[in-house]
Protein backbone atom coordinates (compact mmCIF):
# COMPACT_ATOMS: atom_id res chain seq x y z
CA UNK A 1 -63.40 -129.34 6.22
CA UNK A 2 -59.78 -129.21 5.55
CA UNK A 3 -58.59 -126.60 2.68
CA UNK A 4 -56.73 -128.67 0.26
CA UNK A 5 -53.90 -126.86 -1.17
CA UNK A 6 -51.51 -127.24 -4.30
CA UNK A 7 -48.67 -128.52 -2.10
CA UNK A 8 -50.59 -130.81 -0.02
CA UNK A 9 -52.42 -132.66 -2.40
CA UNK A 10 -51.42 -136.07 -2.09
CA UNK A 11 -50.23 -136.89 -5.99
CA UNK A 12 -47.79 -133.74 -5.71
CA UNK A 13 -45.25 -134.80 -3.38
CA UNK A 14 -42.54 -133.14 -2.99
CA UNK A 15 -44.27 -129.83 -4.15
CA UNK A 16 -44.71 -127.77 -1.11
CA UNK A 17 -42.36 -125.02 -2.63
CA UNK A 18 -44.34 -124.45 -5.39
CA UNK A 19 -46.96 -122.71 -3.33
CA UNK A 20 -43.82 -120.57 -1.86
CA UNK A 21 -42.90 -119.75 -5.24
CA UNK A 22 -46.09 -118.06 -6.47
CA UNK A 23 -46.78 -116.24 -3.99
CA UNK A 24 -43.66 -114.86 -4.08
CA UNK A 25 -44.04 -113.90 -7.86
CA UNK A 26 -47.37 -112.39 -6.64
CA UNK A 27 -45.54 -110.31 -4.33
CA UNK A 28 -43.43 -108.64 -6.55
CA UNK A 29 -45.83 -106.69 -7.74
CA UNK A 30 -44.39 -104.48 -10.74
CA UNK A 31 -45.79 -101.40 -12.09
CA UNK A 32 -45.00 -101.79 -15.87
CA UNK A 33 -41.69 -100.12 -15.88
CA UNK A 34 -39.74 -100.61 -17.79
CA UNK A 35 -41.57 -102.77 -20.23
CA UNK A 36 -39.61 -105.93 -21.05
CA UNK A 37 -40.40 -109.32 -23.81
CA UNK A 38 -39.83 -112.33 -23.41
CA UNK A 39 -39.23 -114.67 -26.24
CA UNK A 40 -38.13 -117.95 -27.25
CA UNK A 41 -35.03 -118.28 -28.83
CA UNK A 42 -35.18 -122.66 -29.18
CA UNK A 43 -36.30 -125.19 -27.62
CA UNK A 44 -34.75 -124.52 -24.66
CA UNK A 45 -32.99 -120.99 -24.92
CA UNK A 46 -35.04 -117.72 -24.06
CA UNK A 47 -34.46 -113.87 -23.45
CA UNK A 48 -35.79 -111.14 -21.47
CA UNK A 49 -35.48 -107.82 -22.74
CA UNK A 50 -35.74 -104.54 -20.71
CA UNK A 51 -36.26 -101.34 -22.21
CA UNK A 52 -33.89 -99.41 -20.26
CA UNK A 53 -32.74 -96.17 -22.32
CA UNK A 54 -31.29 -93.64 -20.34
CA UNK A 55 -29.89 -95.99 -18.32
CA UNK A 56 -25.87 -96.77 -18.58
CA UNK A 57 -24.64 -100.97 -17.85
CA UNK A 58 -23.18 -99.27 -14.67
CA UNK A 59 -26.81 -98.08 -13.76
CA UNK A 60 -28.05 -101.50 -13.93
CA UNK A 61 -27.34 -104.71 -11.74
CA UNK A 62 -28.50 -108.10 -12.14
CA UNK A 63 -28.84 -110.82 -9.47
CA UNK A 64 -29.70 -114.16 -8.84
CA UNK A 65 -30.77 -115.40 -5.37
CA UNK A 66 -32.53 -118.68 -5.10
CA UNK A 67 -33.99 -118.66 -8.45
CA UNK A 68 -35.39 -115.25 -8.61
CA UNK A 69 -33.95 -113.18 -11.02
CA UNK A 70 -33.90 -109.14 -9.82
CA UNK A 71 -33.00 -107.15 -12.13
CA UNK A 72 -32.44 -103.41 -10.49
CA UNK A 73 -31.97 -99.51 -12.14
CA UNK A 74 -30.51 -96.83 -10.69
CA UNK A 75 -29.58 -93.01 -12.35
CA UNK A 76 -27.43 -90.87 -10.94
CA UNK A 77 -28.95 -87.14 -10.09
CA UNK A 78 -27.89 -85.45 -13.31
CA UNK A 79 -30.58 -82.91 -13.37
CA UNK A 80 -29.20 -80.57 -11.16
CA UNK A 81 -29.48 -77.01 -12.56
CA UNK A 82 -31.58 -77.99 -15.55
CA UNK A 83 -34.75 -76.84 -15.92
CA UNK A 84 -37.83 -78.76 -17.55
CA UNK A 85 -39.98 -77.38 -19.73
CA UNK A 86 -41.76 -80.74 -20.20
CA UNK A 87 -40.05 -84.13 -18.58
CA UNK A 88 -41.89 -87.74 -20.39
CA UNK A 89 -38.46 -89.77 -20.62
CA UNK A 90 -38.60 -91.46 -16.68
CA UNK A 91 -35.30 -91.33 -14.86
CA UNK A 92 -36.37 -93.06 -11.89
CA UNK A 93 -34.82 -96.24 -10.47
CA UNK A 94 -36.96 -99.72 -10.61
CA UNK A 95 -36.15 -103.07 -10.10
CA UNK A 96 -38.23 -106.50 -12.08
CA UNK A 97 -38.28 -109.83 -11.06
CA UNK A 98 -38.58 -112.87 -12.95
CA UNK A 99 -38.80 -116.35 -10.81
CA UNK A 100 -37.24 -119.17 -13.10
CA UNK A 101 -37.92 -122.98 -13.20
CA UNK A 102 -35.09 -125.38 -11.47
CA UNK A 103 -32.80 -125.89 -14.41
CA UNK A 104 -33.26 -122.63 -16.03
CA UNK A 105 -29.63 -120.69 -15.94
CA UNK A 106 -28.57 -117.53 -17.03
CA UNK A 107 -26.18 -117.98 -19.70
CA UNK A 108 -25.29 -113.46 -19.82
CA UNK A 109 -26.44 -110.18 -20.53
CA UNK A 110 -25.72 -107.64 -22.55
CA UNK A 111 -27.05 -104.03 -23.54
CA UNK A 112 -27.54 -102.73 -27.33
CA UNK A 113 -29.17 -100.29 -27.82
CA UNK A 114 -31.27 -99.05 -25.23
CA UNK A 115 -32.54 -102.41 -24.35
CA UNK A 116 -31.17 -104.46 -21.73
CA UNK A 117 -31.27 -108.49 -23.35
CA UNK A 118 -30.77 -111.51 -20.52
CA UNK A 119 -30.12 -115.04 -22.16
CA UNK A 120 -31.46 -117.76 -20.18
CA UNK A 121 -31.41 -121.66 -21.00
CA UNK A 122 -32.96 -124.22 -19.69
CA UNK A 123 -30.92 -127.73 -19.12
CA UNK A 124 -32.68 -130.49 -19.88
CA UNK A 125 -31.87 -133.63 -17.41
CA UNK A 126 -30.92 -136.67 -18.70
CA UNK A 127 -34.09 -139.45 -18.49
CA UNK A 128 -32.87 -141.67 -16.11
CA UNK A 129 -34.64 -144.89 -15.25
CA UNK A 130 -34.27 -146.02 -11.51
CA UNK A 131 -35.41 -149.68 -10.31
CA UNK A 132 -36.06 -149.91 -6.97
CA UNK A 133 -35.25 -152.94 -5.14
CA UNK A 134 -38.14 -154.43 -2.94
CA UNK A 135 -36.65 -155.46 0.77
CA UNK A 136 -38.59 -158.30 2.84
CA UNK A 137 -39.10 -158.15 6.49
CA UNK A 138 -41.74 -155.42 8.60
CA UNK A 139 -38.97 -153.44 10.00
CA UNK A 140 -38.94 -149.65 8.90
CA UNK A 141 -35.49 -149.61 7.03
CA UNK A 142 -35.73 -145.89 6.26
């Protein structure tokens, strides 16, 4: 018996990369830090917000590569010659990802406040209706 798989069923052509994608998103496998929202802001308009105090804009890089959004920190050692008498505010370096739908761009980002805010939006296609014209003969015109 074959294993029938989201991007072989035969209704979803075209789909194959969809399979790619989650397991992918599986991969990424993030450990809760930093804690981030996400939340509509319209119809088509959303933001992701990292909570990334202690962390300066040149700490922080964001990237885009074939719709996965990585969002990386990194602090410089600072700590030298201090001494800890307790240590609860992380200063380590971490990096999320967030896979986003074709048609889903990132519009900027900016930082306020301790929290790191990424505007997406999504553009919506125009609905365009296509006729197809039907060909006669039995040769494959491909």
């Amino acid at each position: 018996m074959t294993k029938l798989t989201l991007g072989s069923h035969p209704f979803l052509l075209g789909f194959d990369q969809l399979e790619r994608l989650v397991e992918r998103t599986a991969k990424t496998g993030n450990d809760g830090y930093p804690p981030y929202n996400i939340e509509a802001r319209g119809e088509n308009a959303f933001r992701i917000t990292l909570a990334v105090a202690g962390f300066s804009e040149e700490d922080l890089s964001i990237t885009l590569e074939d719709r996965q959004l990585a969002i990386r920190g990194r602090q410089g050692e600072e700590d030298e010659g201090r001494v800890f008498l307790h240590r609860g505010i992380a200063a380590r370096q971490f990096q999320r990802s967030f896979v986003l739908a074709d048609g889903v761009k990132v519009v900027g980002a900016t930082m306020e406040h301790g929290l790191l805010h990424v505007d997406l939006r999504r553009e919506v296609p125009d609905n365009v209706v296509q006729t197809i014209e039907i060909r006669s003969g039995g040769k494959d015109n491909a």
